[in-house]
N, C-alpha and C. Protein backbone atom coordinates (compact mmCIF):
# COMPACT_ATOMS: atom_id res chain seq x y z
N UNK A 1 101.73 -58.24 107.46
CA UNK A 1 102.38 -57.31 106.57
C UNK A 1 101.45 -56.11 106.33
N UNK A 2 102.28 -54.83 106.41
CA UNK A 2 100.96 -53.62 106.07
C UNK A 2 101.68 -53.18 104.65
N UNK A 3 101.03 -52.18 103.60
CA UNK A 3 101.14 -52.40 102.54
C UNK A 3 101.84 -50.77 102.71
N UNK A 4 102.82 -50.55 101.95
CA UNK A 4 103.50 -49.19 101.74
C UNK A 4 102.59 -48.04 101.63
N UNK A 5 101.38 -48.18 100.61
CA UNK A 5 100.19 -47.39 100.37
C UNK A 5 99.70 -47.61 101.63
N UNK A 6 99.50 -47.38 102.41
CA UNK A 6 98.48 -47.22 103.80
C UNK A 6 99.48 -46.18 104.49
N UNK A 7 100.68 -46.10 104.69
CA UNK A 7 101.73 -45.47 105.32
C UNK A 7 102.23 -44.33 104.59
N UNK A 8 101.30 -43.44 104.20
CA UNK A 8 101.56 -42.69 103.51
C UNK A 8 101.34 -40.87 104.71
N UNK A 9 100.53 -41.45 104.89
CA UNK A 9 100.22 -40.20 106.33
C UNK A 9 101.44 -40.27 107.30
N UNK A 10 101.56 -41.44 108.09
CA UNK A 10 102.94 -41.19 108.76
C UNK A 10 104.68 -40.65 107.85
N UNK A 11 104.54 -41.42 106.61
CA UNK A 11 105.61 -40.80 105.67
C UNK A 11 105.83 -39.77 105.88
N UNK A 12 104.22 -38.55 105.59
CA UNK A 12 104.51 -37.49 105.00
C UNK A 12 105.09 -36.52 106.48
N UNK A 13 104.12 -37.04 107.28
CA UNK A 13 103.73 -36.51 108.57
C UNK A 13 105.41 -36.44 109.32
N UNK A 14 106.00 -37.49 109.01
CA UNK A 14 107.27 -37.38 109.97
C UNK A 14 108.22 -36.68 109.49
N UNK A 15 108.40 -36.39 107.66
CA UNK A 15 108.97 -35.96 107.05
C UNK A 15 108.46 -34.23 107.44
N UNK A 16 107.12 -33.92 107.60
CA UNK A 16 107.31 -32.60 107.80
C UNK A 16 107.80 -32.14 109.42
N UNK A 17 107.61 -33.04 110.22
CA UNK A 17 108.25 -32.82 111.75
C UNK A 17 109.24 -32.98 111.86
N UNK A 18 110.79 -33.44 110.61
CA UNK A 18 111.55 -33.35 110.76
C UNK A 18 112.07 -32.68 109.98
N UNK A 19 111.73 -31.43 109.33
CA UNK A 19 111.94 -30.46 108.85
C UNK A 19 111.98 -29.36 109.80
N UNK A 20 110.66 -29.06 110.07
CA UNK A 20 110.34 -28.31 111.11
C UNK A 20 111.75 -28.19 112.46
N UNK A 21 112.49 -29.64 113.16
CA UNK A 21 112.48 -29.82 113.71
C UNK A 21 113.94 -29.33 113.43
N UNK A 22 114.14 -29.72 111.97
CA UNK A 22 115.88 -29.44 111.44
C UNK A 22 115.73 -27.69 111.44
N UNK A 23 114.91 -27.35 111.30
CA UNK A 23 114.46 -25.73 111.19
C UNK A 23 114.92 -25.17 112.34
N UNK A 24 114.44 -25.93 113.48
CA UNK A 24 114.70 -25.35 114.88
C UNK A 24 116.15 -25.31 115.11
N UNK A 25 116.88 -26.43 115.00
CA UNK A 25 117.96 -26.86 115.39
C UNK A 25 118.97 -25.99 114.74
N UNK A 26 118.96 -25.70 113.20
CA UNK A 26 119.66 -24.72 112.65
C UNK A 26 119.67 -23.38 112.52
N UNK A 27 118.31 -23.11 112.99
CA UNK A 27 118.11 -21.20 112.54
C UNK A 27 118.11 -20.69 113.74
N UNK A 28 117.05 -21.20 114.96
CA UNK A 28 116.45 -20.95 115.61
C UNK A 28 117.72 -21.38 116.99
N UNK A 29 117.90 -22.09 116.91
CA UNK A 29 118.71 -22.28 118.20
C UNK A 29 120.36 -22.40 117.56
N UNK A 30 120.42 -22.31 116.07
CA UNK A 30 121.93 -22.04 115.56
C UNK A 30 123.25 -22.96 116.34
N UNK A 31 122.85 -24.28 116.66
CA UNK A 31 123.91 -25.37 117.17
C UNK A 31 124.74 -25.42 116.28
N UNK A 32 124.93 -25.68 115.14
CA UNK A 32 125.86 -25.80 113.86
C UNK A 32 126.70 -24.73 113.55
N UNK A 33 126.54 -23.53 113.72
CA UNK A 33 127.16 -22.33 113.78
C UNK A 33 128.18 -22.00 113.91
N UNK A 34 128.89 -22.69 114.73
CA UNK A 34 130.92 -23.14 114.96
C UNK A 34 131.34 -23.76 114.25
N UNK A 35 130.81 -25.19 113.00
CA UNK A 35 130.81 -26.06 112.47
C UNK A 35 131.91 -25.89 111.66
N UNK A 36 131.97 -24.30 110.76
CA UNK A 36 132.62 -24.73 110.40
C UNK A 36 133.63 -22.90 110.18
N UNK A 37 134.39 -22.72 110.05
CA UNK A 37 135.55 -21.86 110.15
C UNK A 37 135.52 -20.72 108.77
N UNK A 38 135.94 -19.72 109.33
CA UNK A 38 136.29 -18.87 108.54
C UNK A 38 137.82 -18.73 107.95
N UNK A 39 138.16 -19.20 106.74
CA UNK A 39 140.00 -18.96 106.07
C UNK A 39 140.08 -17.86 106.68
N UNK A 40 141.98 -18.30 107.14
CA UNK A 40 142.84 -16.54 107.20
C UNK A 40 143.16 -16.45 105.66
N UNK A 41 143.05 -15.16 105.80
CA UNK A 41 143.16 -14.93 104.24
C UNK A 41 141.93 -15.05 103.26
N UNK A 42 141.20 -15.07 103.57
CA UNK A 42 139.82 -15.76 102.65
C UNK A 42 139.90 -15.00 101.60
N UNK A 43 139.95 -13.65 101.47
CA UNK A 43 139.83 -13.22 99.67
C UNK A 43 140.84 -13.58 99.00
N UNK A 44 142.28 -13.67 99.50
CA UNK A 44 143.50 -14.19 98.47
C UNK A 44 142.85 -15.72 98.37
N UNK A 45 142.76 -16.52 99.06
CA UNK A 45 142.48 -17.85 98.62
C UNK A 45 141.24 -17.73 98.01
N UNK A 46 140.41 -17.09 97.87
CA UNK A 46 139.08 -16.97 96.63
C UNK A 46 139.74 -16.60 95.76
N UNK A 47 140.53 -15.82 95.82
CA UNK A 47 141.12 -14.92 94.62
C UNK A 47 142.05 -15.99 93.64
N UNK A 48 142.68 -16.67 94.70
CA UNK A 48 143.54 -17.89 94.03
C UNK A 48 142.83 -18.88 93.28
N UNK A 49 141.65 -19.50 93.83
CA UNK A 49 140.87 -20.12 93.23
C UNK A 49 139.96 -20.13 92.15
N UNK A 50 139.39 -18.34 92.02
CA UNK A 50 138.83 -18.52 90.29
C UNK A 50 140.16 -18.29 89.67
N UNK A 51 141.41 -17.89 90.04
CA UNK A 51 142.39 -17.29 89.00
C UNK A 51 142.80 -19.16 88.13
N UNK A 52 142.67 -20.15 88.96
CA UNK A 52 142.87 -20.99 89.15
C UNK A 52 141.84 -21.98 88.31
N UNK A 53 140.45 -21.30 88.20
CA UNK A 53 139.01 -21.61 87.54
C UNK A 53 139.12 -22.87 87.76
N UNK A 54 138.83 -23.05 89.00
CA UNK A 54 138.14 -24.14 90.10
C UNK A 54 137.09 -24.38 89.42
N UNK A 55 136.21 -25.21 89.35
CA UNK A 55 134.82 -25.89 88.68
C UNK A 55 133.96 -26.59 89.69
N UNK A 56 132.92 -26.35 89.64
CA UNK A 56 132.31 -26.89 90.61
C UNK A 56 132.57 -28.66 91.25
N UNK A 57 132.85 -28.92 91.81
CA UNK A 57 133.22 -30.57 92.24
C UNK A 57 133.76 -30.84 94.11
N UNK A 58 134.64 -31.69 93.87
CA UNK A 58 135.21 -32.38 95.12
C UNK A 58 136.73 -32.58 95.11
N UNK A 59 137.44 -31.59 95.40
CA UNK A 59 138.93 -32.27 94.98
C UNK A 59 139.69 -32.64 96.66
N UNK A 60 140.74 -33.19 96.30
CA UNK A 60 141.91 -32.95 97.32
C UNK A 60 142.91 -33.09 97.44
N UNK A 61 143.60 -32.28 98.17
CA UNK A 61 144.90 -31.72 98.17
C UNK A 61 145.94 -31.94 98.57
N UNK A 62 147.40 -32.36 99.01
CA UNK A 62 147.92 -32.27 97.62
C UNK A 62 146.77 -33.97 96.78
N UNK A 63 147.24 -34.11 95.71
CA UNK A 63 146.05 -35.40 95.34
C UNK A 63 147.22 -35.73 94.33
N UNK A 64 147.80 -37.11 94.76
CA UNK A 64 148.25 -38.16 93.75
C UNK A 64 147.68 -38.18 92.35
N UNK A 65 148.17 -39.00 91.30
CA UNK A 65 147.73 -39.26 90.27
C UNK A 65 147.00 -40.76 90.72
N UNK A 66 147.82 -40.90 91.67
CA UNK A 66 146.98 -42.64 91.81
C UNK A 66 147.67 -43.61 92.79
N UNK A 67 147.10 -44.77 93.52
CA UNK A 67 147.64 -44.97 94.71
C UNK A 67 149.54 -45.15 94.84
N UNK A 68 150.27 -45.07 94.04
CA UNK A 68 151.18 -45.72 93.89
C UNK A 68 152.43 -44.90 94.28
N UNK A 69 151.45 -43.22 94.05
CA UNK A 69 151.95 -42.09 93.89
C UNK A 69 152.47 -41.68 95.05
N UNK A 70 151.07 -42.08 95.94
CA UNK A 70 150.54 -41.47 97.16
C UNK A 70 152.07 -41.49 97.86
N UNK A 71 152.85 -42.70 97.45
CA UNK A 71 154.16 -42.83 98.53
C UNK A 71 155.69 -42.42 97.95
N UNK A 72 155.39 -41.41 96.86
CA UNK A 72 157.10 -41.33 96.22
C UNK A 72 156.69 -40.12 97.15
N UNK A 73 158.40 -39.68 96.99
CA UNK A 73 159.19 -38.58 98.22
C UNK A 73 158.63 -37.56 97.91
N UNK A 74 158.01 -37.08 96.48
CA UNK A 74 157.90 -35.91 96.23
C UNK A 74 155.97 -35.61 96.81
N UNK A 75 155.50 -36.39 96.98
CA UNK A 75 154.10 -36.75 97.53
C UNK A 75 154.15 -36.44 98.99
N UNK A 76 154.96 -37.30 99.63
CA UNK A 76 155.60 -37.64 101.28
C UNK A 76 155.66 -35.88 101.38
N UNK A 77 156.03 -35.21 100.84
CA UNK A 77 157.03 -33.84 101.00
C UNK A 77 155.69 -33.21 101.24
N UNK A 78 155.03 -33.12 99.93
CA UNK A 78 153.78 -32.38 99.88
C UNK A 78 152.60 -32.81 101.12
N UNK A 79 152.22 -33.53 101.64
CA UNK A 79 151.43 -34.20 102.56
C UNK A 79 152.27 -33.47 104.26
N UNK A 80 153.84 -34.03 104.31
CA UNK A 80 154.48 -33.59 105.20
C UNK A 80 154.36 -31.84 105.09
N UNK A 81 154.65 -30.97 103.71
CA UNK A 81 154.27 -29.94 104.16
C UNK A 81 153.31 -29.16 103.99
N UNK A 82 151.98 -29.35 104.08
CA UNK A 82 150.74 -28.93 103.93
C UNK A 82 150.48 -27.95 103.38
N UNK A 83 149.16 -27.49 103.34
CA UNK A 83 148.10 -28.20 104.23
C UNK A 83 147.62 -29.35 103.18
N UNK A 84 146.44 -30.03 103.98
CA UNK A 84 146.31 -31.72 103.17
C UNK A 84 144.70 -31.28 103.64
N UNK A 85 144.16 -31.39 102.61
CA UNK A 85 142.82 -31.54 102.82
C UNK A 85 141.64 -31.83 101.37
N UNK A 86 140.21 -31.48 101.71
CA UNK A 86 139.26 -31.73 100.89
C UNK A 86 138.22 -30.65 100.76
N UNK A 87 138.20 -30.22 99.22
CA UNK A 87 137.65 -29.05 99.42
C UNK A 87 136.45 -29.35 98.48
N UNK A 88 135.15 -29.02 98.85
CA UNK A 88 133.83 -28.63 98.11
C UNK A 88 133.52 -27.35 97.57
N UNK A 89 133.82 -27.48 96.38
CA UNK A 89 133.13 -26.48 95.38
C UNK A 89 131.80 -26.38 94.76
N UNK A 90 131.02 -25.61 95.01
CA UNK A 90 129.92 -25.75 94.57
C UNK A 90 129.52 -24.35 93.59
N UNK A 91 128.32 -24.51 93.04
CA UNK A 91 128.64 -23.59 91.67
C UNK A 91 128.05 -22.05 92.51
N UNK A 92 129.03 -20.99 91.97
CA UNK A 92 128.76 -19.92 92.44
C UNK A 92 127.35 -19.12 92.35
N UNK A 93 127.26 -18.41 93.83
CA UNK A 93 126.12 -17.32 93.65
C UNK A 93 125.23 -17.64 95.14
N UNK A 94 124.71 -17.08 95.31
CA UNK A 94 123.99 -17.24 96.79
C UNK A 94 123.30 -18.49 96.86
N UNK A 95 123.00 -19.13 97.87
CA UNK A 95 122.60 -20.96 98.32
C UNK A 95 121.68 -20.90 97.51
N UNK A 96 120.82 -21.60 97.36
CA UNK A 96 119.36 -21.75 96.53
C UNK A 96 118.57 -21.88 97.25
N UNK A 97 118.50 -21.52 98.08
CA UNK A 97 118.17 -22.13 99.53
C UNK A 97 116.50 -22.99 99.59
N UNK A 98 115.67 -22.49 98.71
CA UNK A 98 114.42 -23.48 98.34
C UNK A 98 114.83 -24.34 97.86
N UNK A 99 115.69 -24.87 96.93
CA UNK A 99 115.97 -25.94 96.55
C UNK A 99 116.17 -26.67 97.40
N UNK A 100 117.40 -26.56 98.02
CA UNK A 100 118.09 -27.34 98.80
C UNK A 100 117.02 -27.66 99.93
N UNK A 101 116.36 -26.69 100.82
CA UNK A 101 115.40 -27.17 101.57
C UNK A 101 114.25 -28.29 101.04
N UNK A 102 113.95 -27.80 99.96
CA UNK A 102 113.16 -29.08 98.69
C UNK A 102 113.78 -30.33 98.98
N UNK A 103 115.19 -30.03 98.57
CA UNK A 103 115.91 -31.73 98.74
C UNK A 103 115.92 -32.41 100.47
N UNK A 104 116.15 -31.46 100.89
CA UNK A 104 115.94 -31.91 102.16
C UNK A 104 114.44 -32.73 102.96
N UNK A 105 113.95 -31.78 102.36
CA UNK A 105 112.20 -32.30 102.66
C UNK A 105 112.30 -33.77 102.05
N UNK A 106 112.60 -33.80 100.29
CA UNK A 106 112.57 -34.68 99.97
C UNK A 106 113.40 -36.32 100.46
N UNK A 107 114.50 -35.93 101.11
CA UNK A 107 115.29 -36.97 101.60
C UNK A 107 114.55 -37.27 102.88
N UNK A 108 113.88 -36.40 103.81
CA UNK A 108 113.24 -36.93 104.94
C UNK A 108 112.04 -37.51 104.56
N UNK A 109 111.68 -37.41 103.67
CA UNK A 109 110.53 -38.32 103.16
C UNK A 109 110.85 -40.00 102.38
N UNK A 110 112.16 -39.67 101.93
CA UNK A 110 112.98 -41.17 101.77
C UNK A 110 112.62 -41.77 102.23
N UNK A 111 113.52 -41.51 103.74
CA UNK A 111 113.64 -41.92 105.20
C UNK A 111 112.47 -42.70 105.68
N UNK A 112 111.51 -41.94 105.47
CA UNK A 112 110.35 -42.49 105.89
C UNK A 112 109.96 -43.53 105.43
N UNK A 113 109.45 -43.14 103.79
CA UNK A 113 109.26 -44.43 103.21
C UNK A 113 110.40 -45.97 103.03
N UNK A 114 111.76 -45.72 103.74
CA UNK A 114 112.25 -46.94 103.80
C UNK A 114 112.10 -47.72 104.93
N UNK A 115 111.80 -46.30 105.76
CA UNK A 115 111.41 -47.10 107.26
C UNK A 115 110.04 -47.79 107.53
N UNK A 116 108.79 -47.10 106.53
CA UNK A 116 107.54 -47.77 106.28
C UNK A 116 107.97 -49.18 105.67
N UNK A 117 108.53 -49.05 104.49
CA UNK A 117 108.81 -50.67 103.90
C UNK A 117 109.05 -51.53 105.10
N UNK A 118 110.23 -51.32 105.60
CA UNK A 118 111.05 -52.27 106.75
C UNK A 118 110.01 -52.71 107.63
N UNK A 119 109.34 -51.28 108.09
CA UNK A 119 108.34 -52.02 109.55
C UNK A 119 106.95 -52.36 109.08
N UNK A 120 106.57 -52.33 107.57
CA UNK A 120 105.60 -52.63 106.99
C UNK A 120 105.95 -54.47 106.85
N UNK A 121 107.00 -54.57 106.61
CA UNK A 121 107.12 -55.80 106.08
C UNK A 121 107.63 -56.34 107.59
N UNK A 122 108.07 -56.25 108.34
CA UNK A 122 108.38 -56.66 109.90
C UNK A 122 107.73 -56.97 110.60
N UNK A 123 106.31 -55.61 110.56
CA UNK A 123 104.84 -55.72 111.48
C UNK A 123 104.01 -55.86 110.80
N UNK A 124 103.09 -56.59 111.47
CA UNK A 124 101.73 -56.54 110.87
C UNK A 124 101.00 -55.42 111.63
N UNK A 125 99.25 -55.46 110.63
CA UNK A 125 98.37 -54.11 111.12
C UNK A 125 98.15 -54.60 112.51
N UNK A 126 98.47 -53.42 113.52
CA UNK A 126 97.21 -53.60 115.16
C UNK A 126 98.71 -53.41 116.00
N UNK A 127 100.31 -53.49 115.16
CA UNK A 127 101.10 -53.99 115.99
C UNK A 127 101.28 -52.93 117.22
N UNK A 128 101.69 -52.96 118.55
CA UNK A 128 101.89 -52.01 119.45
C UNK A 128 103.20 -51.13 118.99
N UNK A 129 102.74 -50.06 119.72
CA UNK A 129 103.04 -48.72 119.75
C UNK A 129 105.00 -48.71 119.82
N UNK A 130 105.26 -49.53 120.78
CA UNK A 130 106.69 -49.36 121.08
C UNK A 130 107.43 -50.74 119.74
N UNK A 131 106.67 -51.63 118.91
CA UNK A 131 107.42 -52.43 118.36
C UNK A 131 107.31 -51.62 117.41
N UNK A 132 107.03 -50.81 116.82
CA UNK A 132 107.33 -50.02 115.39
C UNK A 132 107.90 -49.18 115.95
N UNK A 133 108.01 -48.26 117.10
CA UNK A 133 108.56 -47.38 117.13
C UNK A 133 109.90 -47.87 117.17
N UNK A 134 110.52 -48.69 117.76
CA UNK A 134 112.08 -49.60 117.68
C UNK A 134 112.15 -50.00 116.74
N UNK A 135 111.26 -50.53 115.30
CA UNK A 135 111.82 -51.02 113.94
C UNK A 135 111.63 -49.31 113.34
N UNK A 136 111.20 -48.50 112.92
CA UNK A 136 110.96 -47.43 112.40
C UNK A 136 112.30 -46.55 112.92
N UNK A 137 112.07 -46.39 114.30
CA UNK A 137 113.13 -45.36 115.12
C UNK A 137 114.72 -45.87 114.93
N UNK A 138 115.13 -47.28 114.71
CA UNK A 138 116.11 -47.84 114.24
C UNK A 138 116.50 -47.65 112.61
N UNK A 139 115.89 -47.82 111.80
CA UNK A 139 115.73 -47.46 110.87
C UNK A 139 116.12 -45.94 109.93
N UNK A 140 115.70 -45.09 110.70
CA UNK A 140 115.20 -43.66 110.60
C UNK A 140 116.44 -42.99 110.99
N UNK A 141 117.28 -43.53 112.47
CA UNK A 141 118.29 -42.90 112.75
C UNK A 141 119.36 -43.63 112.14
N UNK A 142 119.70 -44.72 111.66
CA UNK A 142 120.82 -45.13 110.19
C UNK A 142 120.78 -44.41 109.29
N UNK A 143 119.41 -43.96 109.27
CA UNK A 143 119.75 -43.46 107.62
C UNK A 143 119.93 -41.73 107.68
N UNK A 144 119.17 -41.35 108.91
CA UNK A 144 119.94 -39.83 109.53
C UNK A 144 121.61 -39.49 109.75
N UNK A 145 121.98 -40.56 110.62
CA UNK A 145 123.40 -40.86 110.94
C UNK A 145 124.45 -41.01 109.64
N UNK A 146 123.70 -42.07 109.13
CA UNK A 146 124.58 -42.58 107.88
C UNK A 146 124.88 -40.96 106.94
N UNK A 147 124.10 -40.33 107.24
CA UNK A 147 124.93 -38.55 106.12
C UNK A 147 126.20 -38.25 106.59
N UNK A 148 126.66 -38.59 107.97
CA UNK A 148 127.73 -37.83 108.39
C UNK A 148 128.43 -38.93 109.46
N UNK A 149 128.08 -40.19 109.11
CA UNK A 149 129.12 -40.76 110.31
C UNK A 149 130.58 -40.95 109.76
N UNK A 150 130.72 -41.06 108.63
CA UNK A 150 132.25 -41.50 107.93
C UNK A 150 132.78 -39.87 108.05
N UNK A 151 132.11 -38.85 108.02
CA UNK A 151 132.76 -37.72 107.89
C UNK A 151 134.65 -37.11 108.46
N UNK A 152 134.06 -38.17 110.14
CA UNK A 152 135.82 -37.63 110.61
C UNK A 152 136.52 -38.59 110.47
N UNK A 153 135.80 -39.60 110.04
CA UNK A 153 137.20 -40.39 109.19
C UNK A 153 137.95 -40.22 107.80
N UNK A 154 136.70 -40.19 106.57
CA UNK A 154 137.42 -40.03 105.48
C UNK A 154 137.46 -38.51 105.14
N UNK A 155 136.63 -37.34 105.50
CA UNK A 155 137.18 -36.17 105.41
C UNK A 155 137.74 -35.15 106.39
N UNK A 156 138.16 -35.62 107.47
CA UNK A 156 138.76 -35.13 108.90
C UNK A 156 138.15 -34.22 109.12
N UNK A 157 136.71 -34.30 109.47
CA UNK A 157 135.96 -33.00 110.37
C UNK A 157 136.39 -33.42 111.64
N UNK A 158 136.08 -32.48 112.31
CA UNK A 158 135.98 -32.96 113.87
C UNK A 158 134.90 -33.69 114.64
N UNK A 159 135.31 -34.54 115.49
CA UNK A 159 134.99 -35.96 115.90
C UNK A 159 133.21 -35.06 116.77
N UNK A 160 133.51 -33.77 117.07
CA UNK A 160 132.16 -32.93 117.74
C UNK A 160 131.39 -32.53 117.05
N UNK A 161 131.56 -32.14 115.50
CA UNK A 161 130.56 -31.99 114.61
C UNK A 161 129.91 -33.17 113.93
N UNK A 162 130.31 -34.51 114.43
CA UNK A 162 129.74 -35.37 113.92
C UNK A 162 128.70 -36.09 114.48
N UNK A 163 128.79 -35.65 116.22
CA UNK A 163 128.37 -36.16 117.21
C UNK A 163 126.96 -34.92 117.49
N UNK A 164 127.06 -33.90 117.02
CA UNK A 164 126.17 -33.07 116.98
C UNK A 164 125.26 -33.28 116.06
N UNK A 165 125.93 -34.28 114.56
CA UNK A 165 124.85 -34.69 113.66
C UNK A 165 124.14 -35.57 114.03
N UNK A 166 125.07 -36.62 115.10
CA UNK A 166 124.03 -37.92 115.18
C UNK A 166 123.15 -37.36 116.18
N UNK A 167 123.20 -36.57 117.23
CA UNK A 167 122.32 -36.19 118.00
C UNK A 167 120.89 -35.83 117.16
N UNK A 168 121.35 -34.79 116.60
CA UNK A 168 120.34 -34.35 115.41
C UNK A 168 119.20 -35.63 114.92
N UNK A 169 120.25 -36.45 114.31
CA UNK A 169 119.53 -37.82 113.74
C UNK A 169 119.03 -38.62 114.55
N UNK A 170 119.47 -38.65 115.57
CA UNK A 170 118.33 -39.46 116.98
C UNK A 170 117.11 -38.57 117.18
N UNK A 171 117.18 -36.77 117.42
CA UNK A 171 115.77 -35.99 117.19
C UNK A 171 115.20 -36.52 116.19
N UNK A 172 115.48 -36.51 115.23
CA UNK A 172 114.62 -36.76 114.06
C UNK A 172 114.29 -38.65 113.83
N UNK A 173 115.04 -39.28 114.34
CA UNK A 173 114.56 -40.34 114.88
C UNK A 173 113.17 -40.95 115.25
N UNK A 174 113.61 -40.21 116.62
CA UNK A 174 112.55 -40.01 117.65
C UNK A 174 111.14 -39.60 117.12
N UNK A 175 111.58 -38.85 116.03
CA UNK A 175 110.38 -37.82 115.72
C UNK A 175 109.36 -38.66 114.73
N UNK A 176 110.27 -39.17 113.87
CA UNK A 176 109.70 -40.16 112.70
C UNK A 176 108.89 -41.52 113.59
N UNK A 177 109.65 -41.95 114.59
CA UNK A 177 109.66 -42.94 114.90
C UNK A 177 107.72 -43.17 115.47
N UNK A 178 107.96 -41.89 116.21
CA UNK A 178 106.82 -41.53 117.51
C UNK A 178 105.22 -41.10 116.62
N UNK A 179 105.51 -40.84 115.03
CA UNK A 179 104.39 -40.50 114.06
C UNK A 179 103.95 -41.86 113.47
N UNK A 180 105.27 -42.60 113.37
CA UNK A 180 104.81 -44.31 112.90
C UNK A 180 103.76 -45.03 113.64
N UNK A 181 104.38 -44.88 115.36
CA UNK A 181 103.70 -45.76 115.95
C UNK A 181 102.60 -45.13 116.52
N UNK A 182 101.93 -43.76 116.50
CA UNK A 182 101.01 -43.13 116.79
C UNK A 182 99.90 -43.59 115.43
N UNK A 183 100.59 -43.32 114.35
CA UNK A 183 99.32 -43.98 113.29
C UNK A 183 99.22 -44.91 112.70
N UNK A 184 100.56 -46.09 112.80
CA UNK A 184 100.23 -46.96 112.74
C UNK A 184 98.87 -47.69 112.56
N UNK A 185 98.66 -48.40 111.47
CA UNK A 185 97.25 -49.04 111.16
C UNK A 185 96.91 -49.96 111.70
């Protein structure tokens, strides 16, 4: 067993190479960029929406009162005549964008430290290079994947933007995985 405190260098270490790495993937080589669509109409439907004083949250549309609803005619009608979807509101004004990169840093450092627990408690110290990298690299890409695999099921993205995330989450995988078993104790 290796102790969580010893795994603190690979933590940090993979967490900043998969920043870096999410850096590349989004700014720098702009893969995500089609992801996601511009409204026809976009200022009337903004316009509709504060007139409307939307609040920051998660709604969707048309949206039952409750499952029972979901199936009277006047529901059926609304669903049959659209559109049917899920919309994210978030509170107005330009991204925060340090923050959010903050949180991000901070969630790839999660990552890490759950994947240290797992292969801390899996391997012992001296273990080779490729058995942490398969408990760590397994690990690392669940919990990458797991942000966006339900996506085109329960909020109907498309089945290619999801497959572009898990790609993503196998880089960063890879990346976490390959800092574990390089410093591994």
């Amino acid at each position: 067993m290796v102790p969580l405190s010893s795994l603190w260098l690979p933590i940090l270490l993979s967490a900043v190479l998969v920043f870096v790495a999410s850096s590349i993937v989004h700014m720098v080589l702009g893969l995500h960029r089609s992801d996601y669509g511009k409204l026809a109409n976009e200022d009337a439907v903004l316009e509709a929406l504060r007139g409307a004083g939307v609040a920051p949250g998660t709604y969707t549309f048309p949206c039952a009162a409750n499952p029972k609803d979901m199936s009277t005619p006047e529901m059926l009608e609304k669903y049959k005549k659209g559109p049917v979807g899920i919309l994210n509101v978030i509170p107005s004004g330009p991204p925060a964008m340090p923050k959010l990169l903050g949180q991000w840093f901070a969630f790839s450092v999660l990552v890490g430290v759950f994947a240290a627990y797992l292969a801390g408690r899996a391997l012992g110290p001296g273990a080779h290079y490729l058995a942490v990298f398969r408990v760590v690299g397994t690990v690392a890409f669940l919990a990458y994947l797991s942000t966006h695999a339900t996506d085109p099921i329960w909020k109907g993205e498309r089945w290619g933007i999801a497959l572009k995330h898990a790609a993503d989450g196998f880089v960063y995988a890879l990346l976490t995985a390959g800092v574990f078993g390089w410093l591994w104790p």
